[in-house]
C-alpha atoms as a PDB file:
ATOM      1  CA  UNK A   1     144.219 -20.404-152.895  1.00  0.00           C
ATOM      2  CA  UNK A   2     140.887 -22.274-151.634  1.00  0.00           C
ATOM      3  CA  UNK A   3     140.704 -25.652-150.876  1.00  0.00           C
ATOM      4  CA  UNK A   4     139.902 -27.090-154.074  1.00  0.00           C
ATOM      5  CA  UNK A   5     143.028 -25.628-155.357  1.00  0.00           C
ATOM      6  CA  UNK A   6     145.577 -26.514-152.739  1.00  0.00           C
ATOM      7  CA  UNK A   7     148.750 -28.522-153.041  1.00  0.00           C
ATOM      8  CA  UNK A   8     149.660 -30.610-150.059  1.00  0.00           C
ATOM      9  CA  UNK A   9     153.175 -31.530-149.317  1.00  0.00           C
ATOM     10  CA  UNK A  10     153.949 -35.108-149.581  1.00  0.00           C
ATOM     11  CA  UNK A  11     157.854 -34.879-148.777  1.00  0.00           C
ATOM     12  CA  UNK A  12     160.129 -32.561-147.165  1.00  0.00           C
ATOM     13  CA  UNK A  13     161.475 -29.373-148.262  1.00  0.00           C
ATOM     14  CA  UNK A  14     165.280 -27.830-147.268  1.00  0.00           C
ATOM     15  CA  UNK A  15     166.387 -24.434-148.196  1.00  0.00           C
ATOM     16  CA  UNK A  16     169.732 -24.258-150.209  1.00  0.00           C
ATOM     17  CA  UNK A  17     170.870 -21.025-150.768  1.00  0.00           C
ATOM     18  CA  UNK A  18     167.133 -19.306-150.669  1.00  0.00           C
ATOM     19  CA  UNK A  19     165.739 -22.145-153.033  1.00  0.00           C
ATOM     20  CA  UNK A  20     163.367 -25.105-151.736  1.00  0.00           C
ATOM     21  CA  UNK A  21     164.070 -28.582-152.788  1.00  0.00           C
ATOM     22  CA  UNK A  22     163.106 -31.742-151.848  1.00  0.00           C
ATOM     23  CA  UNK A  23     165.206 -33.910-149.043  1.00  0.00           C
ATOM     24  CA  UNK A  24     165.083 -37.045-147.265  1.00  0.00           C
ATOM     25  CA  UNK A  25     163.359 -37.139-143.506  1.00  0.00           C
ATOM     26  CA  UNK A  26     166.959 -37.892-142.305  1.00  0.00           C
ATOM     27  CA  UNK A  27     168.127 -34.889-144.045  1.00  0.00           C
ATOM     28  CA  UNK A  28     165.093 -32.723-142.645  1.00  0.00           C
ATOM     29  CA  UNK A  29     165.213 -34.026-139.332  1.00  0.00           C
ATOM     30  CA  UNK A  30     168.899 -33.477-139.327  1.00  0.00           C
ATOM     31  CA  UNK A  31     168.749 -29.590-140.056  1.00  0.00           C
ATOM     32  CA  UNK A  32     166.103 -29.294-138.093  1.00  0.00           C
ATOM     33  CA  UNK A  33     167.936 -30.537-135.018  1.00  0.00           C
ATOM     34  CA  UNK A  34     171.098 -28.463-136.297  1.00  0.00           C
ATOM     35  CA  UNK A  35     169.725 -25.518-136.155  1.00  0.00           C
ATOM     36  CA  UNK A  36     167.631 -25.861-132.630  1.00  0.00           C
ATOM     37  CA  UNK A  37     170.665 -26.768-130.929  1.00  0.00           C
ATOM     38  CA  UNK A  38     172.554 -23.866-132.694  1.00  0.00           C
ATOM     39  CA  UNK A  39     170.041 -21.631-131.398  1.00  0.00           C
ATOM     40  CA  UNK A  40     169.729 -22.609-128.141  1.00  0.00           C
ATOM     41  CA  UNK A  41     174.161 -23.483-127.777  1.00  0.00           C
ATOM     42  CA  UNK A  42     174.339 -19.336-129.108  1.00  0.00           C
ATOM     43  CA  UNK A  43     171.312 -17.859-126.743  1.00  0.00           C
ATOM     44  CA  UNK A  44     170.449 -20.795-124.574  1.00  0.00           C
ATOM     45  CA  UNK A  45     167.128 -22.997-123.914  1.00  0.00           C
ATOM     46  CA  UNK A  46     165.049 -19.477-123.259  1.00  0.00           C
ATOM     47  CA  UNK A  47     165.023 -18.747-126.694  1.00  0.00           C
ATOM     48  CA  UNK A  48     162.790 -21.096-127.546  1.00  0.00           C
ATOM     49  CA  UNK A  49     158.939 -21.445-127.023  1.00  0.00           C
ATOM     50  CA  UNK A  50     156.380 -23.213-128.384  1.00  0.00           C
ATOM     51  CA  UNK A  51     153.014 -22.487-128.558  1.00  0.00           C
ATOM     52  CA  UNK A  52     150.107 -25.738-128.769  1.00  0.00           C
ATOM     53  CA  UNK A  53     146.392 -26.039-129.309  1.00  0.00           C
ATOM     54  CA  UNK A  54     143.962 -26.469-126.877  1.00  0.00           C
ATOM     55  CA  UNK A  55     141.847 -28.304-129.725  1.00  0.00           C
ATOM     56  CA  UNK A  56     144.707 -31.050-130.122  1.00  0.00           C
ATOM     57  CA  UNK A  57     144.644 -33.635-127.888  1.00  0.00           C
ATOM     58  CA  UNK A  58     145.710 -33.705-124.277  1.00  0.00           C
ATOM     59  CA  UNK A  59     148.442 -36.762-125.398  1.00  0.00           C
ATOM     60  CA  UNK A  60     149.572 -34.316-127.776  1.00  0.00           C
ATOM     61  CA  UNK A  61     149.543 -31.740-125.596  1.00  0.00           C
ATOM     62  CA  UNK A  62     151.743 -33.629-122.905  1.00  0.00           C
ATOM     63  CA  UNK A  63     154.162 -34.924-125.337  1.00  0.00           C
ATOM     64  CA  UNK A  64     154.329 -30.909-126.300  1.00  0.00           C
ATOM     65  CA  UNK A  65     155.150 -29.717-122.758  1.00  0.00           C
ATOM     66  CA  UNK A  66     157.249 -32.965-121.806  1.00  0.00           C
ATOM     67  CA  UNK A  67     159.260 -32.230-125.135  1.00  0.00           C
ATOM     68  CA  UNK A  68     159.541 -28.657-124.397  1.00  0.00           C
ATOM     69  CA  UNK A  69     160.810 -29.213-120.786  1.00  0.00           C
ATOM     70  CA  UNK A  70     162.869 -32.044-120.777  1.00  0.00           C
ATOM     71  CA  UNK A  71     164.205 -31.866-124.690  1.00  0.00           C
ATOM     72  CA  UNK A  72     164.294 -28.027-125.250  1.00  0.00           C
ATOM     73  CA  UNK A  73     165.431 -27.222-121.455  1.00  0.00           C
ATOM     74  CA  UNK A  74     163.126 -24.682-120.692  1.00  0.00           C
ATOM     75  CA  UNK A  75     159.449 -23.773-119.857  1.00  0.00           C
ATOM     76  CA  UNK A  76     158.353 -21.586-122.604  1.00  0.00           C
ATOM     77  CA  UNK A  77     155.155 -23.213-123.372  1.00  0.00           C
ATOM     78  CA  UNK A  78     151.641 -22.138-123.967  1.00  0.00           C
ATOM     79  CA  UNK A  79     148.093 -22.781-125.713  1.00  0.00           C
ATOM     80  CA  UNK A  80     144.992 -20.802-126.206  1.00  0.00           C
ATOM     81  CA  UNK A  81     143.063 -22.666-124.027  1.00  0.00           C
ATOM     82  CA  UNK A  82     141.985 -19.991-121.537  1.00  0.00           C
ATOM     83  CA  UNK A  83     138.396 -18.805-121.496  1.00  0.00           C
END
């Protein structure tokens, strides 16, 4: 699909039962904090990582990292900004 063609999402989307529909941002926000702390309560704060951009900002970047560290509980953090 090019650009000219491309649909941009102007709400959020929750799976039920394998089928996207439309939610609230409470409702998003609240599965999506469900199910990180259901990951990382079942195989702890390792199992997460996230990976930023070297072309985002370094605020961005920091809030990334602090979030990662202080939120998540762990250090799995990286960006592609080695050359």
């Amino acid at each position: 699909m090019g650009k000219r063609n491309a649909v941009r999402l102007t709400e959020p989307l929750v799976r039920d039962r394998g089928t996207l529909r439309p939610a609230s941002w409470d409702e998003a926000l609240e599965r999506a904090t469900t199910g990180l702390q259901a990951a990382i309560d079942k195989r702890g704060p390792r199992t997460f990582g996230l990976f930023s951009c070297s072309k985002a900002t370094n605020e961005v970047n920091y809030l990334a990292q602090k979030f990662t560290r202080t939120v998540i509980g762990c250090n799995n953090i990286d960006s592609c900004n080695r050359t």
